[in-house]
Protein backbone atom coordinates (compact mmCIF):
# COMPACT_ATOMS: atom_id res chain seq x y z
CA UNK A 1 42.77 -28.66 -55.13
CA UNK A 2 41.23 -31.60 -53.23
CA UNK A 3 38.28 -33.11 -54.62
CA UNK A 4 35.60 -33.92 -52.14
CA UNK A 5 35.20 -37.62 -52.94
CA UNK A 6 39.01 -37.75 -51.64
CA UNK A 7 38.82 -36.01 -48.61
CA UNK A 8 38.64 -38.29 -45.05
CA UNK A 9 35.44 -39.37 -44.34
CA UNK A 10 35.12 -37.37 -40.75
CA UNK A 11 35.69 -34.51 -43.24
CA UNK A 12 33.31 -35.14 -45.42
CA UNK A 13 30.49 -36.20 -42.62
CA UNK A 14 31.40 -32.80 -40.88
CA UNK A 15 30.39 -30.83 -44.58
CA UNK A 16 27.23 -32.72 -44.57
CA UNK A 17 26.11 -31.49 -41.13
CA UNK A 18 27.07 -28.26 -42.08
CA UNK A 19 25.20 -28.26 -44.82
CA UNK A 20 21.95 -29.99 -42.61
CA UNK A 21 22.35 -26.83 -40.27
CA UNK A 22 22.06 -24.58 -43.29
CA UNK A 23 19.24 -26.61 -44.34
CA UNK A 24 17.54 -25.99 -41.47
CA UNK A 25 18.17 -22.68 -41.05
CA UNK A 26 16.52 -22.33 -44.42
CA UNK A 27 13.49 -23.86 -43.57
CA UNK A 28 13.10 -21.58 -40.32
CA UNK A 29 13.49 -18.58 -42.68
CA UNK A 30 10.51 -20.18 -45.05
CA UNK A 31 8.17 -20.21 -42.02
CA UNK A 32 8.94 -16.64 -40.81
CA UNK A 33 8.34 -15.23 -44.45
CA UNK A 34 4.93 -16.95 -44.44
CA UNK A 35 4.45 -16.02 -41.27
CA UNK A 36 4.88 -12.33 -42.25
CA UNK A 37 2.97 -12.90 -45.21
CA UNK A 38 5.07 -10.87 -47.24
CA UNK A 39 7.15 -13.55 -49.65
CA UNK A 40 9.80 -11.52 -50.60
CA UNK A 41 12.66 -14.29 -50.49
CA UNK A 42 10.20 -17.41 -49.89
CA UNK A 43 11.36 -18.61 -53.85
CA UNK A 44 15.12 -17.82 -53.17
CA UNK A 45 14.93 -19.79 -49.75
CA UNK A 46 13.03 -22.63 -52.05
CA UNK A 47 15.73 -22.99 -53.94
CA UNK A 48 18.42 -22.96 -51.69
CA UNK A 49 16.96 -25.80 -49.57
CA UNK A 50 16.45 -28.01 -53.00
CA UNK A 51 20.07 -27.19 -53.32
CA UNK A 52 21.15 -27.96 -50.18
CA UNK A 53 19.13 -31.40 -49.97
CA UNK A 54 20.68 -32.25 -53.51
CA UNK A 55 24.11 -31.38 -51.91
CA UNK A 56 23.36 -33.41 -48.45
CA UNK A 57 22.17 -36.32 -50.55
CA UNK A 58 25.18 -37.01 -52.53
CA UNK A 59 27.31 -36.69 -49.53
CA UNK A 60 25.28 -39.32 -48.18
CA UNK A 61 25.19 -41.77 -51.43
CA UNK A 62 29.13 -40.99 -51.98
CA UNK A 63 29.66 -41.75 -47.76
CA UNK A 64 27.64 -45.09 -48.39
CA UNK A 65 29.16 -45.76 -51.98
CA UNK A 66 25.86 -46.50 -53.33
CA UNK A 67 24.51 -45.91 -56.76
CA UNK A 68 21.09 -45.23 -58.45
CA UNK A 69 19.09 -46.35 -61.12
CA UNK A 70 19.19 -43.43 -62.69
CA UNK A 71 22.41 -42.69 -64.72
CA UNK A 72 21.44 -38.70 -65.00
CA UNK A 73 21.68 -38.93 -60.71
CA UNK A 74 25.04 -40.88 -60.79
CA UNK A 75 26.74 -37.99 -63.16
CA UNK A 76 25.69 -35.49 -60.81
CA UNK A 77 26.76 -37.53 -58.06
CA UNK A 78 30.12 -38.21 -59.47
CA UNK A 79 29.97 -34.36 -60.88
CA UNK A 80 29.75 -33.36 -57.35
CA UNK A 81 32.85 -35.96 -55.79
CA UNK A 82 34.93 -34.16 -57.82
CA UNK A 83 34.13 -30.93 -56.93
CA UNK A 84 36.89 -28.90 -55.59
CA UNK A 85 36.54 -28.39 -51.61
CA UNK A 86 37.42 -24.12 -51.77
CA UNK A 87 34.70 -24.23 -54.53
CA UNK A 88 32.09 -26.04 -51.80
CA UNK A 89 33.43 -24.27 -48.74
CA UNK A 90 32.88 -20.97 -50.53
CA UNK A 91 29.14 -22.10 -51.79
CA UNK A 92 28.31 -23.10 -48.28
CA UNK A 93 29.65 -19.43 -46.76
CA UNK A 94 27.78 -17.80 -49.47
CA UNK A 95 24.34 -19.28 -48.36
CA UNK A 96 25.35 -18.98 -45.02
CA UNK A 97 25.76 -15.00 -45.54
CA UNK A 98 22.34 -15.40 -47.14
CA UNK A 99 20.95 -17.41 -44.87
CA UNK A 100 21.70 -14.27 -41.95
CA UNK A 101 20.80 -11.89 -44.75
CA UNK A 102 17.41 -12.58 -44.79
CA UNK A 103 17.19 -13.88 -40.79
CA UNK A 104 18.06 -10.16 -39.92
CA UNK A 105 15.40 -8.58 -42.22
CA UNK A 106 13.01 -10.86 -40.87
CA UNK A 107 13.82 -9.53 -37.52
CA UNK A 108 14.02 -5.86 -38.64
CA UNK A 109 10.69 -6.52 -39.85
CA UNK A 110 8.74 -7.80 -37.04
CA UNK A 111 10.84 -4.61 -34.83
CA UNK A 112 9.12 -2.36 -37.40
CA UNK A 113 5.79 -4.02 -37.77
CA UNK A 114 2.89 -5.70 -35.67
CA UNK A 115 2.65 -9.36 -35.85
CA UNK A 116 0.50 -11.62 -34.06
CA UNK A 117 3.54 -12.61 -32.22
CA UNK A 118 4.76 -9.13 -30.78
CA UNK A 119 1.05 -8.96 -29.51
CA UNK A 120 1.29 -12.32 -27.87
CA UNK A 121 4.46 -10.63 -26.68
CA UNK A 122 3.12 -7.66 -25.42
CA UNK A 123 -0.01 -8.85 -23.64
CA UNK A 124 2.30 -11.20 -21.71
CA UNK A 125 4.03 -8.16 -20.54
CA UNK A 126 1.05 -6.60 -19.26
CA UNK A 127 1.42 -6.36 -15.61
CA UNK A 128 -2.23 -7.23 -15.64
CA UNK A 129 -3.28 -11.07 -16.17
CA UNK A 130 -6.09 -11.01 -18.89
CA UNK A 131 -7.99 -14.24 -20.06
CA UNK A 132 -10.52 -13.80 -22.55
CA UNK A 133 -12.83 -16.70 -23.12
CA UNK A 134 -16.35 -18.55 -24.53
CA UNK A 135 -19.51 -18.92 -22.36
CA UNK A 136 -18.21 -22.55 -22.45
CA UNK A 137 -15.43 -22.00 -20.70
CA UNK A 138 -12.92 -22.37 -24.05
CA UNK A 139 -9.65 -19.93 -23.77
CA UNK A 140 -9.53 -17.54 -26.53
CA UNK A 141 -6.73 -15.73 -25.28
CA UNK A 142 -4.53 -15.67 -21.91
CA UNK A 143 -1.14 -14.25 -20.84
CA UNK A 144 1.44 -15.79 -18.49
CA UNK A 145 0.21 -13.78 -15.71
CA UNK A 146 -3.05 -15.34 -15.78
CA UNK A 147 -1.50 -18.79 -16.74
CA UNK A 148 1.07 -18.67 -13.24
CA UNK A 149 -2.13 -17.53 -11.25
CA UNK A 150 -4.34 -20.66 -12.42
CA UNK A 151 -1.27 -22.65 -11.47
CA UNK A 152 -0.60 -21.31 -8.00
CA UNK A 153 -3.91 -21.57 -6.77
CA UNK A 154 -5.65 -24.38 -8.56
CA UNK A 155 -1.99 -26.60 -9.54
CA UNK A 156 -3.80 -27.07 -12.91
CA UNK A 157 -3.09 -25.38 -15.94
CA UNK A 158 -5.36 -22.67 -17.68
CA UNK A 159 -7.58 -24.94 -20.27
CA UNK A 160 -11.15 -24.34 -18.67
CA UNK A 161 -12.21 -20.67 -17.80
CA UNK A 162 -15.17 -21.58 -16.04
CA UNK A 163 -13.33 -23.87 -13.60
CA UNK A 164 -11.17 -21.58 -12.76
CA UNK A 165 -13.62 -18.83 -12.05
CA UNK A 166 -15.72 -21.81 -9.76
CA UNK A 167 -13.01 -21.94 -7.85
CA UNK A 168 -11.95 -18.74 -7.60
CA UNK A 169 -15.45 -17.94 -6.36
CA UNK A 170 -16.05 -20.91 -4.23
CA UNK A 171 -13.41 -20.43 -1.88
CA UNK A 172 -13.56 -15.95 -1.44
CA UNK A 173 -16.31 -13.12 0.06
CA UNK A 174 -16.89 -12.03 -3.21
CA UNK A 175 -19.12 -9.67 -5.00
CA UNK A 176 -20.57 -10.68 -8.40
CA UNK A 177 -17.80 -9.15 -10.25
CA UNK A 178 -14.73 -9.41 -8.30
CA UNK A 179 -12.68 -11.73 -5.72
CA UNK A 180 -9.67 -11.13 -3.75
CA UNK A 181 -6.95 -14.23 -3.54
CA UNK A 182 -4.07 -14.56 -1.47
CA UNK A 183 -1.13 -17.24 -3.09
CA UNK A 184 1.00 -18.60 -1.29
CA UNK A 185 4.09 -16.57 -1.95
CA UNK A 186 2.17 -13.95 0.48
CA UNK A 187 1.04 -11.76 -3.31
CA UNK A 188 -2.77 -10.63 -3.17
CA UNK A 189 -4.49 -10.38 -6.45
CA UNK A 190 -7.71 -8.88 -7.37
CA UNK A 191 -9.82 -10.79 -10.18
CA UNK A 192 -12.74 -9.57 -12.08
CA UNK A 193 -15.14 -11.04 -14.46
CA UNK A 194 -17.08 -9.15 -17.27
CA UNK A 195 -18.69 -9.12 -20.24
CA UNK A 196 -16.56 -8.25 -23.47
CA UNK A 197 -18.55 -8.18 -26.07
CA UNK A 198 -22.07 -8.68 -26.68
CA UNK A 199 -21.71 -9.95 -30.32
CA UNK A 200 -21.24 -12.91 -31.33
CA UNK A 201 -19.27 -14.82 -30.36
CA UNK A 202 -20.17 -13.56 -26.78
CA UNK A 203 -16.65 -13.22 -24.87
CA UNK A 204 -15.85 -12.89 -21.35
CA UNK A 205 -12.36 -11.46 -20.30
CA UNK A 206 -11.07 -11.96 -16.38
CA UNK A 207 -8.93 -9.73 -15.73
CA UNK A 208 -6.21 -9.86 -12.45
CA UNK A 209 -4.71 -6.70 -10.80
CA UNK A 210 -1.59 -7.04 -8.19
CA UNK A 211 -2.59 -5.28 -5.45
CA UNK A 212 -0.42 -7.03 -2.57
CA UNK A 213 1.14 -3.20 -1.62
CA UNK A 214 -2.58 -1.78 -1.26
CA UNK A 215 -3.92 -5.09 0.48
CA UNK A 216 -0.85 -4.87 3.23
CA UNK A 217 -1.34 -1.21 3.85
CA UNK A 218 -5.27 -2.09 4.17
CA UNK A 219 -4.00 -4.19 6.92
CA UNK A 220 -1.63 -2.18 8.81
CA UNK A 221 -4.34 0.72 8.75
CA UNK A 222 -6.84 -1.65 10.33
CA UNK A 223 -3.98 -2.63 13.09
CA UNK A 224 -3.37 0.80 13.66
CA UNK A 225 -6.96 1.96 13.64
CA UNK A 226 -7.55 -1.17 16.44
CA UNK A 227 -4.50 -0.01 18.46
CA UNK A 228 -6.35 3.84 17.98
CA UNK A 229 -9.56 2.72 19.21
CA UNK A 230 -7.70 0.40 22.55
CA UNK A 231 -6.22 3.56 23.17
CA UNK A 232 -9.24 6.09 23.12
CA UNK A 233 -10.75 2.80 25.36
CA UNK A 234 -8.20 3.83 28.07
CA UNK A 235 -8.04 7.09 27.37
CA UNK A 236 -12.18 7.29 28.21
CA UNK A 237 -11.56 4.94 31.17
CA UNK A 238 -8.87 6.99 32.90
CA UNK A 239 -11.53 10.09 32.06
CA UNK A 240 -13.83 8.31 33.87
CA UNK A 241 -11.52 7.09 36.57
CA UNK A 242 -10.29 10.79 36.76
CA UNK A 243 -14.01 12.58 37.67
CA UNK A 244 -14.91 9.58 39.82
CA UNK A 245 -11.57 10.43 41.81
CA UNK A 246 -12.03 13.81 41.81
CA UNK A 247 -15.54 13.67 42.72
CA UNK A 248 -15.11 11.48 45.72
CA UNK A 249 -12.31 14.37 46.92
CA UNK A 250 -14.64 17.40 46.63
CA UNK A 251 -17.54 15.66 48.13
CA UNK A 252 -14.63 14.93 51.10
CA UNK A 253 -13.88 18.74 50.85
CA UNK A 254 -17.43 19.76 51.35
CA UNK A 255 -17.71 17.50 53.98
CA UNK A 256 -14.49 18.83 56.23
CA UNK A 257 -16.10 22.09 55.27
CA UNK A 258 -19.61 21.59 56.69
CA UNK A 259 -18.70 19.91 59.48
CA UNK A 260 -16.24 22.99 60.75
CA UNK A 261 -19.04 25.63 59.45
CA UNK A 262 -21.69 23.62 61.69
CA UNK A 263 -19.21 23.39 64.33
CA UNK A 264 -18.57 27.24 64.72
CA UNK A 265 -22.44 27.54 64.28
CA UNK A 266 -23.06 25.58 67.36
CA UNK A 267 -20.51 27.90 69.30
CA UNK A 268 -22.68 31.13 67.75
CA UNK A 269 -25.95 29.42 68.70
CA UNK A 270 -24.10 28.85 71.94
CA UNK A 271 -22.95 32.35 72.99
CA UNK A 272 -26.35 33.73 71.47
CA UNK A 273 -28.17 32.14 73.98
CA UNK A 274 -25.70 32.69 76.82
CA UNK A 275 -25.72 36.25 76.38
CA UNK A 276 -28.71 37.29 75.02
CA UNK A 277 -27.84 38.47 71.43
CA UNK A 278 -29.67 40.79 69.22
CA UNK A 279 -32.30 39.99 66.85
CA UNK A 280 -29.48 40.77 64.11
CA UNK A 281 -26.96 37.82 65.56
CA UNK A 282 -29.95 35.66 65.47
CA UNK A 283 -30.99 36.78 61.58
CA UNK A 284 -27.18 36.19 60.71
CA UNK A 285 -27.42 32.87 62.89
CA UNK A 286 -30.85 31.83 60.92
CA UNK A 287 -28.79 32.32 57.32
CA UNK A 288 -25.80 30.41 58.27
CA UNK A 289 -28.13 27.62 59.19
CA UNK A 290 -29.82 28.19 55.99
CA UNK A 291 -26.33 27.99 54.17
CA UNK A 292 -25.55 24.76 55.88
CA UNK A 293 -28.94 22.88 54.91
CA UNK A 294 -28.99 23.95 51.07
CA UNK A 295 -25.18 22.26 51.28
CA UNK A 296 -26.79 19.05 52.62
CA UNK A 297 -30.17 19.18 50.71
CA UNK A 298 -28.43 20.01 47.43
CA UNK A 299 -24.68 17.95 47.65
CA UNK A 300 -23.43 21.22 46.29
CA UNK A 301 -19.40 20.91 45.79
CA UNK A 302 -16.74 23.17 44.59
CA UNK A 303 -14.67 22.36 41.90
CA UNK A 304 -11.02 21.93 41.74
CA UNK A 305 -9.03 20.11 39.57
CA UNK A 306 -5.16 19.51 39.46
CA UNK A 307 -5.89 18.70 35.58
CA UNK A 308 -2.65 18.83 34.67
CA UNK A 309 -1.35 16.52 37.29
CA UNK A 310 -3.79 13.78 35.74
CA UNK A 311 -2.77 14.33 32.17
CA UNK A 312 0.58 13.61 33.26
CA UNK A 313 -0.45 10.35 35.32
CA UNK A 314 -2.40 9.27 31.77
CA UNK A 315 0.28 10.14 29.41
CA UNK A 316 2.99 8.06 31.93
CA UNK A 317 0.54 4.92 31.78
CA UNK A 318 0.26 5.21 27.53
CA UNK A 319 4.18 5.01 27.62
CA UNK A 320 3.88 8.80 26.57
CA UNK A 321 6.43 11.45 27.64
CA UNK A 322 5.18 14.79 28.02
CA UNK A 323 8.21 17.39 28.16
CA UNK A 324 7.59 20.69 29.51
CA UNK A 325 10.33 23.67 29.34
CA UNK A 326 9.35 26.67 31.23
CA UNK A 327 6.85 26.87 34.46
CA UNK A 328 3.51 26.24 34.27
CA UNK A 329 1.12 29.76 35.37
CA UNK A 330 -0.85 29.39 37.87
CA UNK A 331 -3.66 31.51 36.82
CA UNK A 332 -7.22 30.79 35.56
CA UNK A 333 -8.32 30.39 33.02
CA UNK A 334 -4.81 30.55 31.72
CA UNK A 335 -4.08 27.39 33.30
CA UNK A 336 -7.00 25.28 32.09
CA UNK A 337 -6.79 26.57 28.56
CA UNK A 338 -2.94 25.03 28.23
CA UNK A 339 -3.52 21.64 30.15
CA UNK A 340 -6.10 21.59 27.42
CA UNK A 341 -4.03 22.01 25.08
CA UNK A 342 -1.53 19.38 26.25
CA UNK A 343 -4.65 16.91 26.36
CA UNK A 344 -5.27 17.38 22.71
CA UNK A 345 -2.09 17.74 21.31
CA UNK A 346 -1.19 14.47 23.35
CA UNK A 347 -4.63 12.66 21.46
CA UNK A 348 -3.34 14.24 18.06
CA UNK A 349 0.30 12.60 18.62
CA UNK A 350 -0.89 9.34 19.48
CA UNK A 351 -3.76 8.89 16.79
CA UNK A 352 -2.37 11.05 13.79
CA UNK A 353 1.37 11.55 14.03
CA UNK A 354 2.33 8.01 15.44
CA UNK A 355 4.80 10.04 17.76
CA UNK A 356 5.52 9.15 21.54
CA UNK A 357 6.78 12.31 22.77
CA UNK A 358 5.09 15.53 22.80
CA UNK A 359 7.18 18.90 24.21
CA UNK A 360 5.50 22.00 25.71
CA UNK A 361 7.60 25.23 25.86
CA UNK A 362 6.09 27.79 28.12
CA UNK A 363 7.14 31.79 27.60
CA UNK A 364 6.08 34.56 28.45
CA UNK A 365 6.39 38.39 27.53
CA UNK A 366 5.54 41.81 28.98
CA UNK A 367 1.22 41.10 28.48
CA UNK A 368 1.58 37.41 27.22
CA UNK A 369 1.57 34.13 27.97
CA UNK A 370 2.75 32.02 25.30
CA UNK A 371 2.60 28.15 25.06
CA UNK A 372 4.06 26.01 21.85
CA UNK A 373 3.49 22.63 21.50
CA UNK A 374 5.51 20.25 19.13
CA UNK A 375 5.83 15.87 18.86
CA UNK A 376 8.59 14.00 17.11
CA UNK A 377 5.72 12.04 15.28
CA UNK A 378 5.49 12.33 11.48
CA UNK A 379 4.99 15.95 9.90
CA UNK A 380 1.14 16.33 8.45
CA UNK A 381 0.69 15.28 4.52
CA UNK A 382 -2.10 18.22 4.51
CA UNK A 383 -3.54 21.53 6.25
CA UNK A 384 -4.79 20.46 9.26
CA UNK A 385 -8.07 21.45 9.64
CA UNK A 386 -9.28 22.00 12.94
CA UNK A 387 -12.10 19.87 13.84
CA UNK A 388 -13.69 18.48 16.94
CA UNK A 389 -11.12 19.16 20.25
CA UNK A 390 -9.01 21.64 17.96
CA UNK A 391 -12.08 23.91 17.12
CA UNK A 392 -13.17 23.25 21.11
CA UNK A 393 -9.47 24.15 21.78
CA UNK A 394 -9.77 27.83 19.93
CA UNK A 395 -13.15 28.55 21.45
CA UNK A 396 -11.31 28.27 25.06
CA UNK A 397 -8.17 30.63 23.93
CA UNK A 398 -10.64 33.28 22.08
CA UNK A 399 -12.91 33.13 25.13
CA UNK A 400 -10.26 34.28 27.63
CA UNK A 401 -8.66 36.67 25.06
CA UNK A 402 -5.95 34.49 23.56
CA UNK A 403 -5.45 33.64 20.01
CA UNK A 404 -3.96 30.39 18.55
CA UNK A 405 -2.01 29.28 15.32
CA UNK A 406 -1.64 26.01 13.79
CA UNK A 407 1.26 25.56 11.44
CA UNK A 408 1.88 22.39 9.63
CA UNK A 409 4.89 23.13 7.76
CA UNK A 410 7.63 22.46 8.18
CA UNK A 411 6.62 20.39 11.31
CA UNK A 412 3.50 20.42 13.31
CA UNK A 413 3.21 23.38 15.92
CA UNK A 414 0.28 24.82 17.93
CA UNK A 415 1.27 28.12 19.26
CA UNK A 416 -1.35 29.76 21.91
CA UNK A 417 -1.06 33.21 22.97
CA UNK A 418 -2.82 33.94 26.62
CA UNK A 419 -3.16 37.22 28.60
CA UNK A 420 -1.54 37.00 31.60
CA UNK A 421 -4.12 39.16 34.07
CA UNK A 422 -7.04 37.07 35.27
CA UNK A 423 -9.91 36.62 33.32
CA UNK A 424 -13.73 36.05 34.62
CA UNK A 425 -14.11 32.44 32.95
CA UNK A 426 -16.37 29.69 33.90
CA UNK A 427 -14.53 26.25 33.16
């Protein structure tokens, strides 16, 4: 077989790189074993890389044909030329196999066990940023959240805690514990400062939470709570627009009234006279009279109100659609209590359930009126709980002898019940 001191020198320059990689690869396996602190092959590994150096410097005195002054060197130099190449090939796969031997149970180790660096590892993972640090301002301990938040707001790197938290706070509304940031890829973090330990040495840890989902929901709540409070605006100014308009038409009314009442009492005061009328014509005369100036002295008006004309009129102007199967009854209460209804099952769709069309189905059975109401807005997360109109809204049905039902489940539906006779009810 070939001995190496014959072989091409490109051969034997590729050997000697090999044998530098295993060299190498030693060495890395020396520093994990300390690392670990266990020692188990640290020895072995010694020797191999003494071995290996030996081997990598003879390749490099026989490549440069030089000689040293030390004949025990040269016959181990010339002992190693004429080694066979199978015999030096199978040496260097042997410490290779080693060499992955001990690699793997290094890694099996640090799987099984915790080492400083699987912490490192697993505080980086964190989907918190932490930074723990000295009153002055030294970094203890950070992750690479923390680190890429320093670096997106500031453009510096994490080396000074107590810069960072200047700047943080500088530039917020803060309170003494926390500030909100906004980067510029559009995420929202939440910082906070505190105290870690009271011992010495006195740490501080700042700790960062993502909260870009909560922070955008914060702010489409507030838009819709605006848009909610625009809309109860107009809703209160067509209210208003609605009893100025409907006062100015009964006052009207009880004008065209009057003036025909005071009109035939002239004629009676007329023919009275003419003819000579009892003292009864004149008493009845006197209390007409008496009718007519409590009317003027008092602005007394009757009232009437097409309510359910002006809920439609509102709903049309909101860009709501109110859809109504069935005929609407003409009787009172019975009429009042469902336009009510509509109103505040119309306020319900447009502040709770987001919807923009709300449908009224009007039946009716041998003794009953009956009156469901339904939206295509979202279906209720909860109970509903009737509060404000929808606790006004029962006291109306129960006063007239109706009942009502609220069911949330699988959609939203209010379901009023109403007896169809008249009922003596002041609205």
């Amino acid at each position: 077989m070939i001995p190496f001191i014959e072989l091409p020198a490109f051969i034997q320059g590729l050997i000697g790189l090999c044998i530098v990689l295993l060299l190498f690869a030693t060495v890395i396996n020396i520093i994990l074993e300390i690392n670990h602190r266990h020692f188990r092959y640290v020895y072995g590994l010694a020797i191999i890389a003494a071995v290996l150096y030996g081997m990598f410097q003879c390749i490099c005195d026989i490549c440069s044909y030089m000689k040293t002054n030390y004949s025990f060197l040269n016959h181990i130099e010339d002992c190693f030329g004429q080694m066979p190449i199978g015999l030096l090939v199978f040496l260097m796969l042997v410490i290779t196999v080693v060499e992955i031997f001990i690699f793997n149970q290094n890694r099996k180790w640090e799987r099984e066990n915790i080492t400083p660096s699987s912490i490192k590892e697993a505080i980086d993972n964190l989907p918190v940023g932490i930074c723990c640090y000295e009153p002055n301002g030294q970094v203890m301990m950070k992750n690479n959240m923390m680190e890429n938040i320093c670096l997106k707001y500031t453009g510096e790197a994490l080396l000074n805690a107590i810069s960072f938290r200047n700047a943080l706070y500088s530039n917020h509304n803060h309170t003494e514990k926390e500030v909100v940031i906004i980067l510029n890829d559009d995420k929202v973090f939440s910082i906070s400062d505190n105290k870690f330990s009271d011992e010495e040495p006195m740490l501080r840890v700042m700790m960062a939470t993502d909260i870009t989902e909560q922070y955008k929901n914060t702010q489409k709540l507030k838009t819709q709570q605006e848009l909610v409070v625009k809309l109860n605006k107009e809703l209160s100014d067509y209210g208003k627009q609605i009893v100025s308009s409907i006062t100015a038409r009964e006052v009207l009314n009880a004008k065209v009234k009057l003036h025909d009442e005071l009109g035939a009492n002239l004629l009676a005061i007329k023919r009275y006279i003419l003819s000579g009328g009892t003292t009864k014509e004149r008493i009845a005369i006197e209390n007409i009279l008496y009718k007519n100036l409590q009317y003027l002295k008092n602005e007394t008006v009757v009232k009437e109100k097409d309510e359910y004309v002006v809920i439609l009129d509102t709903a049309a102007k909101l860009d709501m659609k109110i859809k109504v199967i069935g005929e609407l009854t003409e009787t009172q209460p019975q009429r009042h209590v469902i336009v009510t209804g509509i109103h505040e099952c119309l306020t319900n769709t447009i502040r709770h359930a987001g919807g923009n069309e709300l449908t009224v189905m009007l039946e009716e059975d041998a003794n009953m009126l009956i009156a469901k109401f339904t939206n295509n807005g979202k279906v209720p997360e909860n109970e509903i709980k009737e509060r404000g109109g929808l606790a006004l809204l029962r006291a109306l049905v129960e006063e007239c002898g109706g009942t009502m039902q609220i069911q949330s489940k699988p959609k939203f539906e209010l379901i009023l019940k109403l007896p169809k006779e008249e009922t003596k009810y002041v609205m």
